[in-house]
C-alpha atoms as a PDB file:
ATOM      1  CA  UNK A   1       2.509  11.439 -16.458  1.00  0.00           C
ATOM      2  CA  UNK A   2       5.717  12.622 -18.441  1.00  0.00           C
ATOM      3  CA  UNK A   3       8.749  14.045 -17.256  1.00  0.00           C
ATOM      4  CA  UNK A   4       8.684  17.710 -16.470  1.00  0.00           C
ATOM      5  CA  UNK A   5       8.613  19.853 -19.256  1.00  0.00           C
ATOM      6  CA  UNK A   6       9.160  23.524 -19.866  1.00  0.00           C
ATOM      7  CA  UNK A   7       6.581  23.716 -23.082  1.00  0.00           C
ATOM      8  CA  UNK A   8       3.999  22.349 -20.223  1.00  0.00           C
ATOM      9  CA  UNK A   9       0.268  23.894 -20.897  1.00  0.00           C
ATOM     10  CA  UNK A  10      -1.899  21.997 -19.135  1.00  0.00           C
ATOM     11  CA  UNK A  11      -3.829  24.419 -17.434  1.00  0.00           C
ATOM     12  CA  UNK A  12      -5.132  26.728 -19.995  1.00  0.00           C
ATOM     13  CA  UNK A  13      -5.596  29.721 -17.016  1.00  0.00           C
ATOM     14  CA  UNK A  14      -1.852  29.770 -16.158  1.00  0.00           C
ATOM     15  CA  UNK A  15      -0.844  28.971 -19.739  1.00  0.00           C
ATOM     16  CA  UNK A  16      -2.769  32.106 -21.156  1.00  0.00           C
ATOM     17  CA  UNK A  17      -1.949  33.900 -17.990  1.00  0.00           C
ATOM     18  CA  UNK A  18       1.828  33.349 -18.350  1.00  0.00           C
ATOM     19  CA  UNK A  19       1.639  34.451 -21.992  1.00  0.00           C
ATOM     20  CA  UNK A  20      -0.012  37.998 -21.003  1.00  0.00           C
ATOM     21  CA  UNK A  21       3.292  38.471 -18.291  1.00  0.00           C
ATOM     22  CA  UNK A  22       5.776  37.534 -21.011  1.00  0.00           C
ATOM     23  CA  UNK A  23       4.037  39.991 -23.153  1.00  0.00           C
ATOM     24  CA  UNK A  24       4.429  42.887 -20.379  1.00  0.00           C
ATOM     25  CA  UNK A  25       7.824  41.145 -19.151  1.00  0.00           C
ATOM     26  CA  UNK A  26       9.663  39.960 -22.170  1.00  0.00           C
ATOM     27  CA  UNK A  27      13.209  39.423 -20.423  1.00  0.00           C
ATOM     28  CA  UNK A  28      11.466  37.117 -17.714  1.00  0.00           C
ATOM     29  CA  UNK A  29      11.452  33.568 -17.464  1.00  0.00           C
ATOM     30  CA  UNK A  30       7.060  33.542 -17.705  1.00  0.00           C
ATOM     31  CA  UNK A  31       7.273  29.758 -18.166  1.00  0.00           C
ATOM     32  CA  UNK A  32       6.633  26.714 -15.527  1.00  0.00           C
ATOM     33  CA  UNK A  33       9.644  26.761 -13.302  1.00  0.00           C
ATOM     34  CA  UNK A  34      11.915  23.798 -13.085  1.00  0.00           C
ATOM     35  CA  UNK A  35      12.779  22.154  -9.807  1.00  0.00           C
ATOM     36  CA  UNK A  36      16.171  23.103  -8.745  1.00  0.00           C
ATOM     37  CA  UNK A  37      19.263  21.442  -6.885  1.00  0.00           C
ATOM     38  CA  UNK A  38      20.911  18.065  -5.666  1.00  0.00           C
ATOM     39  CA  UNK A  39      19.736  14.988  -8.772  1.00  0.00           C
ATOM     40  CA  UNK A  40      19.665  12.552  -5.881  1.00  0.00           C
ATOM     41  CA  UNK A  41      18.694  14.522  -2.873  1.00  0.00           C
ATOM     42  CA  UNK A  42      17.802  13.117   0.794  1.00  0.00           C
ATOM     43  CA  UNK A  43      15.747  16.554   1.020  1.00  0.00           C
ATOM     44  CA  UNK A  44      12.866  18.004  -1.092  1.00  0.00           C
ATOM     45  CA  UNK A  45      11.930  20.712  -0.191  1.00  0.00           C
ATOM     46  CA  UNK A  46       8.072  21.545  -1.997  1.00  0.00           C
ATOM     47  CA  UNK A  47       6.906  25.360  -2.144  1.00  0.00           C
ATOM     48  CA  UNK A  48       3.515  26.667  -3.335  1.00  0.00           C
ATOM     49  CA  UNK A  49       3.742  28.173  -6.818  1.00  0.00           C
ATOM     50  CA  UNK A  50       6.811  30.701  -8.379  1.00  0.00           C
ATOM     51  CA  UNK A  51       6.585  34.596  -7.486  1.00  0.00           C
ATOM     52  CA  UNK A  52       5.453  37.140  -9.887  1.00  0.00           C
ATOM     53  CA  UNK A  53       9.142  38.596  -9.591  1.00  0.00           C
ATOM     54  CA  UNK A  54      11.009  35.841  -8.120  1.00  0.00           C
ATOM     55  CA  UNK A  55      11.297  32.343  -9.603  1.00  0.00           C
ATOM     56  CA  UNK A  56       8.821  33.425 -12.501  1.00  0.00           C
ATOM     57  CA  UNK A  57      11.456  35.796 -13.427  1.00  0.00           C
ATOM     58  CA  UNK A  58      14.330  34.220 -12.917  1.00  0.00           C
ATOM     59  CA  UNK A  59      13.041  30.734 -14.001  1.00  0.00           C
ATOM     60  CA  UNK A  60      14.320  28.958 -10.543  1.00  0.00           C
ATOM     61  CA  UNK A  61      12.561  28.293  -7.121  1.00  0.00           C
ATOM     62  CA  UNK A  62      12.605  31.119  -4.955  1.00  0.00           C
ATOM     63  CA  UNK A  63      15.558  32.950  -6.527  1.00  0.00           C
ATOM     64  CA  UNK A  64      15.052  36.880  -6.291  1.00  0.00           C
ATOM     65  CA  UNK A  65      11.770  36.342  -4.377  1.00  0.00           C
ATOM     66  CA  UNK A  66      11.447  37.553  -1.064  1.00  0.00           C
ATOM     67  CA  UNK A  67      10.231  34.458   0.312  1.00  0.00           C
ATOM     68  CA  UNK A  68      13.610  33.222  -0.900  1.00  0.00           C
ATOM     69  CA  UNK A  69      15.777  35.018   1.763  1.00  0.00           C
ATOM     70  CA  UNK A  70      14.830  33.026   4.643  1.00  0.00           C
ATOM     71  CA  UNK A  71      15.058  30.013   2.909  1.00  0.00           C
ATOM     72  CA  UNK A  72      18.265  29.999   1.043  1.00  0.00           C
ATOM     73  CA  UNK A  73      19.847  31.745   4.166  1.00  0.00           C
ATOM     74  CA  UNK A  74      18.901  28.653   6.365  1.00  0.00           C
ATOM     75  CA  UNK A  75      19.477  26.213   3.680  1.00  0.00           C
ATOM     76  CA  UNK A  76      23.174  27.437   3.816  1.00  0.00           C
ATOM     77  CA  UNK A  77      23.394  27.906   7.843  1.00  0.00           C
ATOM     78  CA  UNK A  78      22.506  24.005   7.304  1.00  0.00           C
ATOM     79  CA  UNK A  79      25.000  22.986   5.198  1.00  0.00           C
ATOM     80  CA  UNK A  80      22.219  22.371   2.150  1.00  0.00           C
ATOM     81  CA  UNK A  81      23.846  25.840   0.106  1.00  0.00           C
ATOM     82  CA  UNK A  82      27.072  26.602  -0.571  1.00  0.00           C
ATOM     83  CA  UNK A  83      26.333  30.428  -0.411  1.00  0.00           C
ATOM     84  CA  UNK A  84      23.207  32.209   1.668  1.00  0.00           C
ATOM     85  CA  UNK A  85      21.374  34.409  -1.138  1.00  0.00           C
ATOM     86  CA  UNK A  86      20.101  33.477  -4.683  1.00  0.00           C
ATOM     87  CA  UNK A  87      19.808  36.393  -7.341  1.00  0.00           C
ATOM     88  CA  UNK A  88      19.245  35.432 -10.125  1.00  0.00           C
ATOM     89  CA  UNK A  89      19.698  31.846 -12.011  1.00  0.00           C
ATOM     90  CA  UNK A  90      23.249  31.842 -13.360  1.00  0.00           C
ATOM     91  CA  UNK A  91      24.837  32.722  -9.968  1.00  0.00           C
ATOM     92  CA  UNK A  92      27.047  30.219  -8.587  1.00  0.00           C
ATOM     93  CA  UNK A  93      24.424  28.835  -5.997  1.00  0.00           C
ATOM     94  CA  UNK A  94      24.697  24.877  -5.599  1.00  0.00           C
ATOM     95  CA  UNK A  95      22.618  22.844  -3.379  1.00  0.00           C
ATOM     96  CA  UNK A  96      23.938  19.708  -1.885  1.00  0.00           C
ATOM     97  CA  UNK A  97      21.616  16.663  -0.427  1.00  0.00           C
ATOM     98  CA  UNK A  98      18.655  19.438  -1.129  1.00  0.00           C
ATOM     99  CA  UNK A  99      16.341  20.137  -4.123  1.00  0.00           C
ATOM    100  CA  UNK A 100      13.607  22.468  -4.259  1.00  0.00           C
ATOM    101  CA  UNK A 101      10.665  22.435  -6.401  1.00  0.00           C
ATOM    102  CA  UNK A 102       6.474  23.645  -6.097  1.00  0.00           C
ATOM    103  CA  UNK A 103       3.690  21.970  -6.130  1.00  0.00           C
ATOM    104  CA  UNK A 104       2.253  24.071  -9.001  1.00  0.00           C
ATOM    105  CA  UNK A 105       4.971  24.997 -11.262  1.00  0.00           C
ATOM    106  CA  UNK A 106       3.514  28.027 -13.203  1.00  0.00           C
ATOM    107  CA  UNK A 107       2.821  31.745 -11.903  1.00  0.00           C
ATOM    108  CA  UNK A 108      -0.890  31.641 -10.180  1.00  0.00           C
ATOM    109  CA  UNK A 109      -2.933  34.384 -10.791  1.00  0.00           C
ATOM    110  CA  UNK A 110      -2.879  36.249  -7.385  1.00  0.00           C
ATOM    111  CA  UNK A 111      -0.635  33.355  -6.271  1.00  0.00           C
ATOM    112  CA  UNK A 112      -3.522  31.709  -5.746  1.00  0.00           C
ATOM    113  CA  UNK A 113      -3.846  28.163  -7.731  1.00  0.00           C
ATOM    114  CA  UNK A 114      -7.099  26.507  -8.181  1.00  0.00           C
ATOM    115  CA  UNK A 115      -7.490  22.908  -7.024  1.00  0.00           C
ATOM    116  CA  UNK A 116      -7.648  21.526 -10.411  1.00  0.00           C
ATOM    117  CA  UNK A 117      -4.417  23.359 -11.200  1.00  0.00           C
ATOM    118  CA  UNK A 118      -2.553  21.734  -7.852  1.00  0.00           C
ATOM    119  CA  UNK A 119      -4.495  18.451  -9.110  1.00  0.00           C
ATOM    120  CA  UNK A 120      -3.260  18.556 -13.013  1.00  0.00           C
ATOM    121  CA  UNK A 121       0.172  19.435 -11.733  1.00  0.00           C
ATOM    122  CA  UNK A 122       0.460  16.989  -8.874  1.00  0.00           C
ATOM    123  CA  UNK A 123       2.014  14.362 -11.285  1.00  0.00           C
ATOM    124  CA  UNK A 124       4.591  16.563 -11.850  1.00  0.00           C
ATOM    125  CA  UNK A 125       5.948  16.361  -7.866  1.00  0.00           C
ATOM    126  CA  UNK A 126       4.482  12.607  -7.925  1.00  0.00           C
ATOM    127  CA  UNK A 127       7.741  11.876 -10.369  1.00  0.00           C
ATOM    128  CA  UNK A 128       9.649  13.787  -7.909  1.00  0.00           C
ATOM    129  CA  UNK A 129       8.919  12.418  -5.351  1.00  0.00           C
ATOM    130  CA  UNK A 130       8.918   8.382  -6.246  1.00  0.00           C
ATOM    131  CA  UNK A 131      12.521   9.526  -7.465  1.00  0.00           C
ATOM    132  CA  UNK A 132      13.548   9.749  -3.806  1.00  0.00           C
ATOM    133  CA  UNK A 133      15.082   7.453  -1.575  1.00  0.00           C
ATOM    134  CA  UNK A 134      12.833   5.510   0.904  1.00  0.00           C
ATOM    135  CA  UNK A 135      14.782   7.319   4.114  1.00  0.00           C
ATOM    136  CA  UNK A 136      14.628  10.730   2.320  1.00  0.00           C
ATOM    137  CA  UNK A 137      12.808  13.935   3.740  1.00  0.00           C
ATOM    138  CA  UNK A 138      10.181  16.109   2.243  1.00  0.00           C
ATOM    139  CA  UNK A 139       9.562  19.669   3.624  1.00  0.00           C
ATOM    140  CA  UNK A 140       6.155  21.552   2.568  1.00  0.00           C
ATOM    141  CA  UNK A 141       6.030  24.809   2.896  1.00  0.00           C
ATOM    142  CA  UNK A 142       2.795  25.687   4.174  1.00  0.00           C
ATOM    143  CA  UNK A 143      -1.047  23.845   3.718  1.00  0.00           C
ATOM    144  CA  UNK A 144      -1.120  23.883   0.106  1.00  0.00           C
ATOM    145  CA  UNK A 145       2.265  22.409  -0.804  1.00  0.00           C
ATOM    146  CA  UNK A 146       1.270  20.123   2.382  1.00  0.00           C
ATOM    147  CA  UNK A 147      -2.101  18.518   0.777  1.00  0.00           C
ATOM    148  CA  UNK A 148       0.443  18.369  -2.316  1.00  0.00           C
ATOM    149  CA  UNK A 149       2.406  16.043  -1.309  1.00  0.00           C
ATOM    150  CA  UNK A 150      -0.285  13.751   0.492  1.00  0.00           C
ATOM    151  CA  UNK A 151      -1.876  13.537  -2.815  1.00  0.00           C
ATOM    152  CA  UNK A 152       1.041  12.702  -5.079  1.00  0.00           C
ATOM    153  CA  UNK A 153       1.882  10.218  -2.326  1.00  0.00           C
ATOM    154  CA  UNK A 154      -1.833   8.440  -1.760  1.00  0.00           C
ATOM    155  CA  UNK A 155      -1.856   9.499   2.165  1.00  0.00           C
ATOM    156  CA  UNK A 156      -5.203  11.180   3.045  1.00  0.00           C
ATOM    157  CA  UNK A 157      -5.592  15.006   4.791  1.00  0.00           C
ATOM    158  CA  UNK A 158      -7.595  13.691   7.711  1.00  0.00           C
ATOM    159  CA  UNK A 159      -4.609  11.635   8.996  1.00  0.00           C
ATOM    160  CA  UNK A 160      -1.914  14.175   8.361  1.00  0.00           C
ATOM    161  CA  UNK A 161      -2.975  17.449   9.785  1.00  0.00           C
ATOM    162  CA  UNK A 162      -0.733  20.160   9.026  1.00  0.00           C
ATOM    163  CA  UNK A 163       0.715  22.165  11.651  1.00  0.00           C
ATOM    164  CA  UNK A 164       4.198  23.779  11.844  1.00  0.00           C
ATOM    165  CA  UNK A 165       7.021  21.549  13.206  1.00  0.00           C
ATOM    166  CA  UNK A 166       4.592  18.187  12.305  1.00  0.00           C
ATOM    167  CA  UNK A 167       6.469  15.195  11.068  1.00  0.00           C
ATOM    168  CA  UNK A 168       4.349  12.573   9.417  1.00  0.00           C
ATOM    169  CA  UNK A 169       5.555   9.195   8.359  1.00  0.00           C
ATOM    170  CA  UNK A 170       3.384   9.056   4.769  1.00  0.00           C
ATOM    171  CA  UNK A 171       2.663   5.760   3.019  1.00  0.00           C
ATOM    172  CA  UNK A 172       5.900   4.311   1.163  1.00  0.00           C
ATOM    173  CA  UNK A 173       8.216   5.049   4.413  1.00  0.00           C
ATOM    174  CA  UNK A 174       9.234   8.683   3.132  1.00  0.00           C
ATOM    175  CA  UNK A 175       9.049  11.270   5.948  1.00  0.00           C
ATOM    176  CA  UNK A 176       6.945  14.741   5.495  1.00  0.00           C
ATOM    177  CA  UNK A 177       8.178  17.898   7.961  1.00  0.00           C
ATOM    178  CA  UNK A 178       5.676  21.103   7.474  1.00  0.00           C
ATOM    179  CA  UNK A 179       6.489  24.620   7.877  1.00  0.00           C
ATOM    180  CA  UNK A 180       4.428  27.919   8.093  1.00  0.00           C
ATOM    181  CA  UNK A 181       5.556  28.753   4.359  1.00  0.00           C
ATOM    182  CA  UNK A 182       8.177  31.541   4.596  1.00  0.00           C
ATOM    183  CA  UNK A 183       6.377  34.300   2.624  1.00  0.00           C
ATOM    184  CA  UNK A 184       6.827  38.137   3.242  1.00  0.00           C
ATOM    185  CA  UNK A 185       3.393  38.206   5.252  1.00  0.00           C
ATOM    186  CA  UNK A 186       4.761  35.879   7.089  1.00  0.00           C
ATOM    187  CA  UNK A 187       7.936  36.533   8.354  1.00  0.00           C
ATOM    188  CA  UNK A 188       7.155  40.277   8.754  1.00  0.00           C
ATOM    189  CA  UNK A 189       3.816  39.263  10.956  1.00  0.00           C
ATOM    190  CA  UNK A 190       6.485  36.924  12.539  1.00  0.00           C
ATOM    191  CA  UNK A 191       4.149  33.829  12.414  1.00  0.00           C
ATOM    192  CA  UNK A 192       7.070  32.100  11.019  1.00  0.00           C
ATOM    193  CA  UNK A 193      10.376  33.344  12.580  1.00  0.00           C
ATOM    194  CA  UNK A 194      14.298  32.617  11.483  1.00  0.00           C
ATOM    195  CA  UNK A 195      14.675  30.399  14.844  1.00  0.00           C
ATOM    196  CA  UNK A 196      11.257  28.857  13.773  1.00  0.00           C
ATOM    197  CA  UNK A 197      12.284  27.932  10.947  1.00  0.00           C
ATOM    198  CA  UNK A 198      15.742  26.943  12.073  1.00  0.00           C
ATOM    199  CA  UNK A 199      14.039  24.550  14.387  1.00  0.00           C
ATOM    200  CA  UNK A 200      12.072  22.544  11.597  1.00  0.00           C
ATOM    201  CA  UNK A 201      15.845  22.220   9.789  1.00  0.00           C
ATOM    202  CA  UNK A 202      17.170  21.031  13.048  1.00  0.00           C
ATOM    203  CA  UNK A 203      14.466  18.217  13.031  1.00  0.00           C
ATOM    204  CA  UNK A 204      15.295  17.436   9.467  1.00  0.00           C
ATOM    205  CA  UNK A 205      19.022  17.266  10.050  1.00  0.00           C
ATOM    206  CA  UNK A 206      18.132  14.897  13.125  1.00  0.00           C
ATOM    207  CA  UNK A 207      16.326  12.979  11.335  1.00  0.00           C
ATOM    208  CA  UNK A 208      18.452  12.871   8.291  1.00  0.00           C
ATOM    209  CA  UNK A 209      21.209  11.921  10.622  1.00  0.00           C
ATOM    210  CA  UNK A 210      19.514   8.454  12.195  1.00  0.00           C
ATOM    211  CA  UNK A 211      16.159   7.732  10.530  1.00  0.00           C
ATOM    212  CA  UNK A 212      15.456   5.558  13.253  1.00  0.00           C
ATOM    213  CA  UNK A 213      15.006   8.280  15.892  1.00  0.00           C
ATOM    214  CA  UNK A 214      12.147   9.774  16.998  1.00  0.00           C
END
């Protein structure tokens, strides 16, 4: 498949469906959302789909989103952000060693993709992700993003069950960490909490650290 592309309409649904927001919300972004951060990262970090209001609007992962608080507050606790919140896209956030992209890159309906629509854009992170090197990390954030990335990188669900905290070593040596995606519902039913999710970025910067390890 070819490189990312803004002008991407693929998936008639979420093509037709973007057009209908950009008619109600003509100052927002309404287009598929780029990946964002490091060019040569040792972290990707792969989300679900852009917010309504967040990353559809601003036209950058998880910027002005809820979901974005946790994570750009423990990206910078980490060292991967040089500043803990991310308005809007022209702010002076810079990732380093980190880049963050979705494994569907156009506002879902509902946020709800289909599984052709995760399939059609899989390519997409399949580029991203052979652009890595081989001791580099990937972090999904939650099931979806999960199956994701075991489909852009040929590894099969039945031998890489997702589970909060797993680590899988996936076919081509890269090295997959999952997390309970950190959505409103569910950081405010606390199934994922901040020292949760601190804990899967202390495995990752372990790792990171010595691949060897573990």
């Amino acid at each position: 498949m070819s490189a990312f592309s803004l002008d991407c309409r693929r998936c008639s649904r979420l093509a037709g469906f973007l057009d209908d927001v950009r008619a109600k919300h003509p100052t927002y972004h309404a287009r598929p959302v780029p990946p964002f951060g490091d060019a040569s990262p040792r972290l990707l970090i792969v989300g679900l789909a852009p917010g309504m209001h967040g990353a559809n609007r601003s036209g950058r992962p998880f910027t002005g989103d809820y979901a974005g608080i946790l994570l750009y507050e423990t990206l910078h606790k980490f060292g991967f952000a040089n500043q803990p919140v991310s308005v809007s896209a022209d702010d002076p956030l810079k990732l380093t060693g980190c880049r963050i992209t979705n494994a569907v890159k156009c506002l879902p309906p509902e946020n709800k993709p289909t599984g052709d629509e995760v399939k059609c854009c899989n390519g997409y992170l399949a580029n991203e992700i052979s652009a890595l090197p081989k001791d580099a990390a990937l972090l999904a954030l939650g099931g979806i993003a999960h199956r994701a990335v075991l489909m852009a990188t040929g590894g099969k669900t039945a031998d890489y069950r997702f589970a909060h905290r797993a680590k899988h070593s996936l076919p081509g040596g890269l090295t997959l960490f999952d997390s309970y995606h950190c959505s409103r519902y569910n950081t405010q039913t606390r199934r994922l909490t901040a020292p949760m999710f601190e804990q899967v970025f202390a495995d990752i910067g372990g790792f990171l650290k010595d691949p060897g390890a573990g």
